[in-house]
Protein backbone atom coordinates (compact mmCIF):
# COMPACT_ATOMS: atom_id res chain seq x y z
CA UNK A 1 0.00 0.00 0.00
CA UNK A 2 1.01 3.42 -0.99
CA UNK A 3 0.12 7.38 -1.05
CA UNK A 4 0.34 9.51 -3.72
CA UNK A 5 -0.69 12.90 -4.65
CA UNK A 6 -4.17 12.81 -6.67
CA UNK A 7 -2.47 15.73 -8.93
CA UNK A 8 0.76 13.74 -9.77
CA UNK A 9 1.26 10.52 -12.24
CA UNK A 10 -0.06 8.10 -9.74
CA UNK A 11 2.32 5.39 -11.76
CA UNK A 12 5.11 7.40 -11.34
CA UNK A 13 7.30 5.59 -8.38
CA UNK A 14 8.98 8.80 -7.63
CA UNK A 15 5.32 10.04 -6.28
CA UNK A 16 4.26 7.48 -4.15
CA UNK A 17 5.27 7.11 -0.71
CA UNK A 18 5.04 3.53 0.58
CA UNK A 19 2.54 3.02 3.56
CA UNK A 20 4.25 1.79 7.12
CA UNK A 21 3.75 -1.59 7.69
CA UNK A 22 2.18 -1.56 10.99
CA UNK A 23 -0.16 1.36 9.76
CA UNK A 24 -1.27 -1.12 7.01
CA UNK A 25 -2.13 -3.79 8.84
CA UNK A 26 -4.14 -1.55 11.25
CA UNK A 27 -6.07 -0.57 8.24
CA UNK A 28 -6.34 -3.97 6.66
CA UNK A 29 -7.98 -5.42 10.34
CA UNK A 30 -10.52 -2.44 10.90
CA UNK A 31 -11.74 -3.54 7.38
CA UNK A 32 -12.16 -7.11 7.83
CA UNK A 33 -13.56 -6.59 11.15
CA UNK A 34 -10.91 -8.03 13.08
CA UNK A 35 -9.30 -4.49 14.48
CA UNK A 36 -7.78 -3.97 17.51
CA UNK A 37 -8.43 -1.22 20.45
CA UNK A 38 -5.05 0.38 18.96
CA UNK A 39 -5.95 -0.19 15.39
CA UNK A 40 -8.66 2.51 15.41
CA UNK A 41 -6.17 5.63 16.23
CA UNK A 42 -3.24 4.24 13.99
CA UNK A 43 -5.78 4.13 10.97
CA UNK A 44 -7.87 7.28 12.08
CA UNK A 45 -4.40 9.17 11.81
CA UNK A 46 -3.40 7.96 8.59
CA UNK A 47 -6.73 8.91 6.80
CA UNK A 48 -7.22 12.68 8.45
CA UNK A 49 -3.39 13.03 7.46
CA UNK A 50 -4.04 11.24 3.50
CA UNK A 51 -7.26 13.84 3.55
CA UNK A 52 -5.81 16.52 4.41
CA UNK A 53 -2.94 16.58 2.02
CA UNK A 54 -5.07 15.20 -0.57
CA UNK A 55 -3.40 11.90 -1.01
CA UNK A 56 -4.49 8.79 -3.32
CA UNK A 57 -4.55 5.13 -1.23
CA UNK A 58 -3.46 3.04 -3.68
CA UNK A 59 -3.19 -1.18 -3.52
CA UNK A 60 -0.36 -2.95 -4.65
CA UNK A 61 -2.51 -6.82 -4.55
CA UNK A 62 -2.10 -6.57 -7.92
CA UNK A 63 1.50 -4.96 -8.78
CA UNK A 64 2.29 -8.09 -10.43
CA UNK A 65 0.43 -7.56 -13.47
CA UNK A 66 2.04 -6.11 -16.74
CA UNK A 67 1.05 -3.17 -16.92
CA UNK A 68 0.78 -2.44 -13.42
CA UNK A 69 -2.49 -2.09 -12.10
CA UNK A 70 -3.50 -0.07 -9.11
CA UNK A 71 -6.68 -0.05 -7.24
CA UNK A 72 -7.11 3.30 -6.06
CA UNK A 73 -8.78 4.57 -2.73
CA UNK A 74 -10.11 7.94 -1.28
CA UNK A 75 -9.62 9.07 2.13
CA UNK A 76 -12.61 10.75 3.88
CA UNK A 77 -13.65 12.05 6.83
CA UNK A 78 -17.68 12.86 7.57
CA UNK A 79 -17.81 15.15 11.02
CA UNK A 80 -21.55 15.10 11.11
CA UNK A 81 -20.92 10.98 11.83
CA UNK A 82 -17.62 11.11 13.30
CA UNK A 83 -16.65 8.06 10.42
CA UNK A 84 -13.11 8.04 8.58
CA UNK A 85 -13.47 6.59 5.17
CA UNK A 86 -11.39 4.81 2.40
CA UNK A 87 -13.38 5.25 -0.36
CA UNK A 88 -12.81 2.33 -2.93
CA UNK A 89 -12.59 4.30 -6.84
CA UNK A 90 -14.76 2.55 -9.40
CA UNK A 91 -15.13 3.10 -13.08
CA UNK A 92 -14.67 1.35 -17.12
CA UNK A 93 -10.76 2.30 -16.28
CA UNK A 94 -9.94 1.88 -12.63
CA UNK A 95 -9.09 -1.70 -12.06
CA UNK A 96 -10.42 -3.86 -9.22
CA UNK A 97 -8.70 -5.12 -6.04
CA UNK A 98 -7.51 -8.83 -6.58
CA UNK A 99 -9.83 -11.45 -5.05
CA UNK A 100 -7.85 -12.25 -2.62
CA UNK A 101 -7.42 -8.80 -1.12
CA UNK A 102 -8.52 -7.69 2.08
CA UNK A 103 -10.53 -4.75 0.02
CA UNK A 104 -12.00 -6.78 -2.29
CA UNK A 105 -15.04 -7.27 -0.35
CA UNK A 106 -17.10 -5.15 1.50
CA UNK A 107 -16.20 -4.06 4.76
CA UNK A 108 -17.03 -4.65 8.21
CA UNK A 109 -18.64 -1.19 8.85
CA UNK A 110 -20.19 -0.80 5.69
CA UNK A 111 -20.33 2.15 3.17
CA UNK A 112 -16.39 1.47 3.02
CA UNK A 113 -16.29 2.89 6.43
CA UNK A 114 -13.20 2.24 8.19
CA UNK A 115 -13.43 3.98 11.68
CA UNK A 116 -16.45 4.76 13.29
CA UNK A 117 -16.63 6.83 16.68
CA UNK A 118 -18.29 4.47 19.21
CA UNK A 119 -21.94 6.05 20.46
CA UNK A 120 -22.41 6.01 24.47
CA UNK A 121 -25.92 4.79 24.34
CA UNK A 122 -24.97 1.88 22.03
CA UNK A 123 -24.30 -1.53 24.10
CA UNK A 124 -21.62 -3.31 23.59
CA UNK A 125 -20.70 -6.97 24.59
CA UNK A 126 -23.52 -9.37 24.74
CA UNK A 127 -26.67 -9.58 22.73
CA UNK A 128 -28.61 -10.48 26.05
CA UNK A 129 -31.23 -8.95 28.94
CA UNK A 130 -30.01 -8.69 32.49
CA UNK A 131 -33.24 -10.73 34.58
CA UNK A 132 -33.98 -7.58 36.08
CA UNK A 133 -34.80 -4.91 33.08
CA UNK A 134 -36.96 -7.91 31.68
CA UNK A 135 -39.80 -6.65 33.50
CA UNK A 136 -39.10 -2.77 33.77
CA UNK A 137 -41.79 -0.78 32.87
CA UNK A 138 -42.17 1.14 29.34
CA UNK A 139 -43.09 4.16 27.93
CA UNK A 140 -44.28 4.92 24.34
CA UNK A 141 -41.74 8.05 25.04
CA UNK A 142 -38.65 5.78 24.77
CA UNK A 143 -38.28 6.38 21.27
CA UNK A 144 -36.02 9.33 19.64
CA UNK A 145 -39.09 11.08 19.05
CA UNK A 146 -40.22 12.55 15.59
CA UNK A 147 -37.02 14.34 13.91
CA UNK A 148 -39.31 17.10 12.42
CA UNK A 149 -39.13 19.88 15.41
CA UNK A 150 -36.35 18.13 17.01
CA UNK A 151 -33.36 20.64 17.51
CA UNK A 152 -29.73 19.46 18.01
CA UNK A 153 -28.66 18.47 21.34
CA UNK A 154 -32.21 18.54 22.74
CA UNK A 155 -32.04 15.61 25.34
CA UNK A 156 -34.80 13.25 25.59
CA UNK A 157 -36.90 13.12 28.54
CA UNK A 158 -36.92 9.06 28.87
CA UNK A 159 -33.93 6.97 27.62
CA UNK A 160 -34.35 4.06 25.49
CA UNK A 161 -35.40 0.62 27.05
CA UNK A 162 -32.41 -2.01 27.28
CA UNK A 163 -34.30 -4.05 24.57
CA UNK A 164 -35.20 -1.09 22.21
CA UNK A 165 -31.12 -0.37 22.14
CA UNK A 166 -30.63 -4.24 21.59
CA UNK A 167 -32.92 -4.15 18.64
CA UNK A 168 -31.45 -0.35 17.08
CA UNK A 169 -27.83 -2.62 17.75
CA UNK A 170 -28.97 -5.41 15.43
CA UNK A 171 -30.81 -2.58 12.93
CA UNK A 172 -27.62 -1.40 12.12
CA UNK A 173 -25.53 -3.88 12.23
CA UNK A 174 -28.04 -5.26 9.32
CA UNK A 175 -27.71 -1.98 7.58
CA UNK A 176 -31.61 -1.19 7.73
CA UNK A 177 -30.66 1.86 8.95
CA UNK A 178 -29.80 2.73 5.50
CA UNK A 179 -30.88 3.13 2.18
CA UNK A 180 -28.16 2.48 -0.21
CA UNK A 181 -28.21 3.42 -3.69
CA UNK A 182 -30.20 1.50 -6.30
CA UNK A 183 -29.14 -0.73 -8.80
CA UNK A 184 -30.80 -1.31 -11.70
CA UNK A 185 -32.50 -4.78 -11.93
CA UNK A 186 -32.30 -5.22 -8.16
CA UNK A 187 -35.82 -4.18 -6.20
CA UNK A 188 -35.92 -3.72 -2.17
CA UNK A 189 -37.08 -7.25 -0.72
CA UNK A 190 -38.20 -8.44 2.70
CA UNK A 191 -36.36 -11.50 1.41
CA UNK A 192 -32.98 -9.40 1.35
CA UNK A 193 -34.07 -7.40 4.22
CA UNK A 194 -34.71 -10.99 6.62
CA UNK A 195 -31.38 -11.82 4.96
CA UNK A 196 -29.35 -9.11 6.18
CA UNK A 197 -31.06 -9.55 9.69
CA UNK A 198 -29.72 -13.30 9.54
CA UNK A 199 -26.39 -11.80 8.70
CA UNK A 200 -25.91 -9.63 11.44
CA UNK A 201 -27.18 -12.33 14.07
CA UNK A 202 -24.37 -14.27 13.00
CA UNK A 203 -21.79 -11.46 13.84
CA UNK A 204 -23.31 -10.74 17.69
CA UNK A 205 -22.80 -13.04 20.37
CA UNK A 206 -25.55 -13.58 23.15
CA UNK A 207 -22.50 -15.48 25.32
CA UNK A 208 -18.90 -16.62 24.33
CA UNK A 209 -19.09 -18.33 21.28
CA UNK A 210 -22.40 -18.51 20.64
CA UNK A 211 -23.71 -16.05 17.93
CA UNK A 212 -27.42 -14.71 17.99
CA UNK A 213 -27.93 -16.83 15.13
CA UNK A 214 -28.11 -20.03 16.83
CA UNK A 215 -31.13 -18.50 19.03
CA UNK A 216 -32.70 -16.35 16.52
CA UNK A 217 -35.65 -16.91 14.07
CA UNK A 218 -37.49 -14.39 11.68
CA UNK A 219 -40.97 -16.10 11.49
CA UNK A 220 -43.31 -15.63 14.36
CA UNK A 221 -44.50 -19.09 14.20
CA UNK A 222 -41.24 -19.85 15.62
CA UNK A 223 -43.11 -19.33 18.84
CA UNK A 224 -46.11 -21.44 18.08
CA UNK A 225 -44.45 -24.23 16.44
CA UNK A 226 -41.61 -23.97 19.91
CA UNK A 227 -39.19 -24.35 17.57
CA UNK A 228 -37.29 -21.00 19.08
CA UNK A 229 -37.71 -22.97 22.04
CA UNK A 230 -35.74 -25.99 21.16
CA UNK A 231 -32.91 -23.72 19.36
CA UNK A 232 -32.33 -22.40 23.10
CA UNK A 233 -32.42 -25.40 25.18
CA UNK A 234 -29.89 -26.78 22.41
CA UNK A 235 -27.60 -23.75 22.92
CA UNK A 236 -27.43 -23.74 26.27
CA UNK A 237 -26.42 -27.27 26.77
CA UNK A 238 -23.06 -26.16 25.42
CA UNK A 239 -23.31 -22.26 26.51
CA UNK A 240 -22.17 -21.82 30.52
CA UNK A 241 -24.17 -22.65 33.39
CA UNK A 242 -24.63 -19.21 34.27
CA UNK A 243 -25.49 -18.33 30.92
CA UNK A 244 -29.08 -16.39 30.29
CA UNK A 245 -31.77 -18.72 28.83
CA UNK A 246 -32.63 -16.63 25.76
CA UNK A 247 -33.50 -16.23 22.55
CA UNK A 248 -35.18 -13.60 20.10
CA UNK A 249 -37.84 -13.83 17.00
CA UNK A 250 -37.48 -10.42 14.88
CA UNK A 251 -40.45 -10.14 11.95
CA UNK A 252 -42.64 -8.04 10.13
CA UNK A 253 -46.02 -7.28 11.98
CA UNK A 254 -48.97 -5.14 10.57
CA UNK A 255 -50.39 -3.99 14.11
CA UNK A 256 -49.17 -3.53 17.71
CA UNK A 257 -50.57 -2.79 21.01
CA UNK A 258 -49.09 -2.38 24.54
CA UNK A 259 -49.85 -6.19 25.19
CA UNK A 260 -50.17 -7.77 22.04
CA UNK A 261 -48.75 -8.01 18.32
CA UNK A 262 -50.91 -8.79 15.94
CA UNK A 263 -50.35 -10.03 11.95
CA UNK A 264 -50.62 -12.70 9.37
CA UNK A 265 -48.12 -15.10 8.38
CA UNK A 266 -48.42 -17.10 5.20
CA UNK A 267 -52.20 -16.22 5.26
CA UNK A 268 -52.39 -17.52 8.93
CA UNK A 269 -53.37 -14.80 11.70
CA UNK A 270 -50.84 -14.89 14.93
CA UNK A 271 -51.48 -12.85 18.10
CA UNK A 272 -48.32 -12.75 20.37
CA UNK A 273 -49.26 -11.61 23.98
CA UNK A 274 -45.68 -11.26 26.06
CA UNK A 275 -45.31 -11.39 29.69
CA UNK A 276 -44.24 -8.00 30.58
CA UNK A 277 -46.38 -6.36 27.28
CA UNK A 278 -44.67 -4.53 24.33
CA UNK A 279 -42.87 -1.45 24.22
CA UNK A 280 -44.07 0.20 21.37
CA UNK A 281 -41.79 2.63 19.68
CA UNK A 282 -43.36 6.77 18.61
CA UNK A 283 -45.49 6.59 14.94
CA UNK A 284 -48.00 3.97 13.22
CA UNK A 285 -47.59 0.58 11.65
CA UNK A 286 -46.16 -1.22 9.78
CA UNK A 287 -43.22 -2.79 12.53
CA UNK A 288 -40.59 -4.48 12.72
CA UNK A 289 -40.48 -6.51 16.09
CA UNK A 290 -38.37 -8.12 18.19
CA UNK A 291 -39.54 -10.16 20.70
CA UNK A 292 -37.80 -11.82 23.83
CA UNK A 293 -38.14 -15.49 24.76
CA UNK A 294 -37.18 -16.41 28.15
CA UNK A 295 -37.48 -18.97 31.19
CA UNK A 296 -40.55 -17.64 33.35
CA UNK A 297 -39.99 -17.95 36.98
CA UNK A 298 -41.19 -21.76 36.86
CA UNK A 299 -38.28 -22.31 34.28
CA UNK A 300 -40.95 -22.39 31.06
CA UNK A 301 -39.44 -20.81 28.37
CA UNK A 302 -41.95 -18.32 26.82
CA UNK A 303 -42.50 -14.53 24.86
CA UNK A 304 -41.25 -12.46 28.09
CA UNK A 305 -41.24 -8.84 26.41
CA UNK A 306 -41.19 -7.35 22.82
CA UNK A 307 -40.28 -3.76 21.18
CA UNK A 308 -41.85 -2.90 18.36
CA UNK A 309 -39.88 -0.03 15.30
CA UNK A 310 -42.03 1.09 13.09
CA UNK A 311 -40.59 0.78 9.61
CA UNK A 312 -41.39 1.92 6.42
CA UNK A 313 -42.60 -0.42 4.68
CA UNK A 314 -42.59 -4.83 3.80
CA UNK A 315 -39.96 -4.21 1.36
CA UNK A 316 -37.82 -1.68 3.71
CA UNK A 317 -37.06 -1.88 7.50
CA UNK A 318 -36.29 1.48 7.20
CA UNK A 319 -36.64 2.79 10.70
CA UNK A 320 -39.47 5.56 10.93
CA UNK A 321 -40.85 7.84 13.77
CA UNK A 322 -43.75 9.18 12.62
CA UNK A 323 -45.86 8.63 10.04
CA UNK A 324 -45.40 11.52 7.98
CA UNK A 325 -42.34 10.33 7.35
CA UNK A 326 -42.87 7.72 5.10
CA UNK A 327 -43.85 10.00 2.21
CA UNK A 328 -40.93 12.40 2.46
CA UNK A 329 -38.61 9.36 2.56
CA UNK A 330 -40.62 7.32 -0.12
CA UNK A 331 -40.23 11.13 -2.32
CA UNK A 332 -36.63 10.70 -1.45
CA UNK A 333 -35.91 7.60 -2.74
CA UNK A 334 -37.31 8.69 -6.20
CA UNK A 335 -34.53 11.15 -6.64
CA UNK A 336 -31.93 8.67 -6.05
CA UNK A 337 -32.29 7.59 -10.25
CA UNK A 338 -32.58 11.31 -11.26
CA UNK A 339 -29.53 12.34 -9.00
CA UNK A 340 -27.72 9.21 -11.22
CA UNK A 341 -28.85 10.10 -14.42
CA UNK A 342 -28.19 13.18 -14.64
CA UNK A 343 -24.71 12.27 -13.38
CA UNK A 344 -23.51 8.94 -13.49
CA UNK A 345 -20.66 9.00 -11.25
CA UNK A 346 -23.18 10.61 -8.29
CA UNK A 347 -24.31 8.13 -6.07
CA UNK A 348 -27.26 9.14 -3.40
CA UNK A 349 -27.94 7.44 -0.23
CA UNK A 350 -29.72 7.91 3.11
CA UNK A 351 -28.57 6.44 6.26
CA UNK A 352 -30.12 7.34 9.74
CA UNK A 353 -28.26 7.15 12.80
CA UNK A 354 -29.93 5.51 15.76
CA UNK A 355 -27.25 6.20 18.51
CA UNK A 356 -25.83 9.99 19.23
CA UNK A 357 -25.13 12.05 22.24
CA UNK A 358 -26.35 15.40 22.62
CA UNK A 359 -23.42 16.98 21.45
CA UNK A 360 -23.31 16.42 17.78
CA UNK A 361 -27.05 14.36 16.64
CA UNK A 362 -30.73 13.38 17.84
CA UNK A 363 -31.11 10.02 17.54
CA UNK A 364 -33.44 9.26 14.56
CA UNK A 365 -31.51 12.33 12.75
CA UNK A 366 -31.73 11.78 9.06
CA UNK A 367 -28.97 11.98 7.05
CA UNK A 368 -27.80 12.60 2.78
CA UNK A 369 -25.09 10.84 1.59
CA UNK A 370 -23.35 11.67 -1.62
CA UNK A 371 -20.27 9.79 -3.12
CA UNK A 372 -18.49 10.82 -6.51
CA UNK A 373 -17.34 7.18 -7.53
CA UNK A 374 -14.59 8.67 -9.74
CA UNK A 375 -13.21 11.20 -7.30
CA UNK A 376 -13.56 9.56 -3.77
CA UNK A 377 -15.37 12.38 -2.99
CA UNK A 378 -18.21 12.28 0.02
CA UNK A 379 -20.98 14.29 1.38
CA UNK A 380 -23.52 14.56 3.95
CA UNK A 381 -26.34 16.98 4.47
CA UNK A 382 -28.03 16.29 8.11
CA UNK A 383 -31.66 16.83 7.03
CA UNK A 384 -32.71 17.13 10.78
CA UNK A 385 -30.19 19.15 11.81
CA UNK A 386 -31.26 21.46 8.69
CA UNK A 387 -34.55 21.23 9.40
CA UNK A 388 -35.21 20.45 6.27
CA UNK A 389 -37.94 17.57 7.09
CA UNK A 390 -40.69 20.43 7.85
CA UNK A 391 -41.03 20.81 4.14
CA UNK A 392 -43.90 18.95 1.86
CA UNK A 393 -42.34 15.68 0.60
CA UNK A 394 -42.13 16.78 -3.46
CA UNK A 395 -40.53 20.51 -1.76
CA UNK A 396 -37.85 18.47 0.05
CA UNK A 397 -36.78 15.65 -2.71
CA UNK A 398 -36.32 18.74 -4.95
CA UNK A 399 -34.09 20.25 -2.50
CA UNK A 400 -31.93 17.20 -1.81
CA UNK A 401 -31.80 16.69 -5.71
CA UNK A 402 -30.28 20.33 -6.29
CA UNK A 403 -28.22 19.97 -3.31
CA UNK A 404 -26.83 16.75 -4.48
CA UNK A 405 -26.13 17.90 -8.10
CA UNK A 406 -23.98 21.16 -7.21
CA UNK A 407 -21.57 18.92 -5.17
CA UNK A 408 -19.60 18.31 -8.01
């Protein structure tokens, strides 16, 4: 790996200055997923310092080709996330990393994010329920709230529930939170959206060495049919002996109440009545819900509690907080071809944040992202922060459109 100035003959070995070693490998981990507690400064430094003297990141996993070949990166830096980027360069002349490169494949973070600042109100550790929050009470207030009339650094009069952070936790790390560019041929799918839950399950552990996956299911007759049951009592015979009991069904549900959720599955009706009720999050169906499954005191395992995120709709588990929303957002999305067609190296995306502090974002903030995919280049408008949601959905897509077009 090597710099080199983006003005200068990027083949030219008297231009490039050869990456350290140990500054590499930092960068090479973060991306993979497998950083360290160091890595994160050692690569944060390398990017503000590539940025800031506007530097190329180029690859040498393919150096052995005739002519040389050299996938090219972009360093950013996005303050209004507090994420460091290496921006992978694609286009008819810009060749690929080899397959066997570490940036071949996506990484860990997503959206070629390579450092992101950790949120306090984001748990760490394991996907699990201490006994004694299962049956806290909750509040229809423990949500972020509706982002139009929200100001910056308001703080919010009731914190999230325990399980309502779990479930914003495995939101992201399936990337619902975001809503990536399209591609043509490819249309939004609860299919790919129940994939990408499945995904992230397998990267969260509920104890050591035992992912979420092997005690989660995305059907609600899971419950019914016990089968959630037996996945737990089969994980815990190898888990520790003081290891929780639990387990978690996440699916799509067309109405919710404080004590019950209520939907069809597979043109079969379900009602789901939890122990300690559901806590429901701010705005109208649809939801996406996530519901506990634990020993009751008797040692039965049943539905103990649930937390229900609205969404935006069966093909997107888009998070939403009020129901307004789902128009601007749906006007939104429509730009996203115009924005590419009128420039084809202009890609438009929308990602919302569910952890902050009250320094720098509301929770539930929503957020533009533009990338140039032949200059590296990326932007971000904070559409809350703006206040920019307050406007009629057709009044705001237009604004977003113009805004995204005189980036470049």
């Amino acid at each position: 790996m090597w710099t080199a100035p983006k003005t200068s003959d990027i083949e030219s070995a008297a231009n490039r200055e050869i990456v350290d070693p140990t500054v590499r490998d930092a960068v090479r981990r973060l991306w993979i997923g497998l950083g360290r507690p160091e890595d994160r400064d050692v690569a944060a430094a390398f990017i503000e310092r590539a940025h800031e003297e506007g530097l190329w990141v180029a690859c040498d996993c393919r150096g052995e080709e005739q002519p040389p070949a050299f996938p090219l990166m972009a360093p950013a830096y996005l303050r209004g996330h507090g994420t460091y980027y290496l921006r992978r360069l694609f286009g008819e002349t810009r060749p690929l990393h080899a397959k066997s490169c570490p940036f071949y494949g996506e990484p860990a973070l997503g959206h070629d994010a390579v450092v992101e600042r950790a949120a306090p109100a984001r748990p760490d550790g394991y996907f699990l329920l201490d006994r004694y929050l299962i049956g806290a009470p909750v509040s229809r207030s423990q949500t972020p709230g509706g982002p139009s009339g929200r100001t910056r650094g308001a703080p919010t009069t009731n914190s999230p529930s325990m399980l309502r952070r779990q479930f914003w936790r495995l939101i992201e790390q399936a990337r619902l939170n975001r809503i990536r560019p399209p591609v043509r041929g490819q249309r939004p799918s609860y299919r790919l959206e129940y994939a990408s839950l499945k995904d992230a399950a397998e990267a969260l552990l509920v104890d050591e060495g035992t992912p979420l996956a092997r005690v989660f299911e995305t059907v609600p007759t899971a419950i019914e049919r016990r089968s959630i049951y037996a996945k737990i009592r089969e994980a815990a015979k190898d888990a520790d002996e003081d290891a929780p009991l639990q387990g978690y069904v996440c699916f799509y549900a067309g109405r919710v109440s404080e004590k019950a959720i209520i939907g069809t599955f597979a043109e079969t009706p379900f009602e789901i009545t939890p122990t300690y009720g559901v806590d429901v999050g701010g705005g109208e169906g649809p939801y996406l819900v996530l519901v506990l499954i634990g020993p009751t005191k008797s040692g039965d395992l049943q539905p103990l509690k649930a937390v229900a995120q609205p969404v935006l709709n069966g093909r997107r588990f888009f998070p939403v907080f009020d129901a307004g929303e789902r128009a601007r957002i749906d006007a939104l999305i429509g730009k996203q071809f115009a924005v590419a067609k009128a420039n084809p190296n202009l890609k438009l995306s929308f990602e919302r944040p569910l952890f902050g502090d009250d320094q720098e974002h509301v929770p539930g903030a929503l957020i533009a992202l533009l990338t140039s995919m032949e200059t590296g280049a990326i932007y971000d408008l904070d559409l809350t922060a703006a206040r920019m949601l307050d406007q009629a959905p057709e009044s705001l897509a237009s604004d977003v459109t113009e805004w995204a077009l005189s980036c470049e």
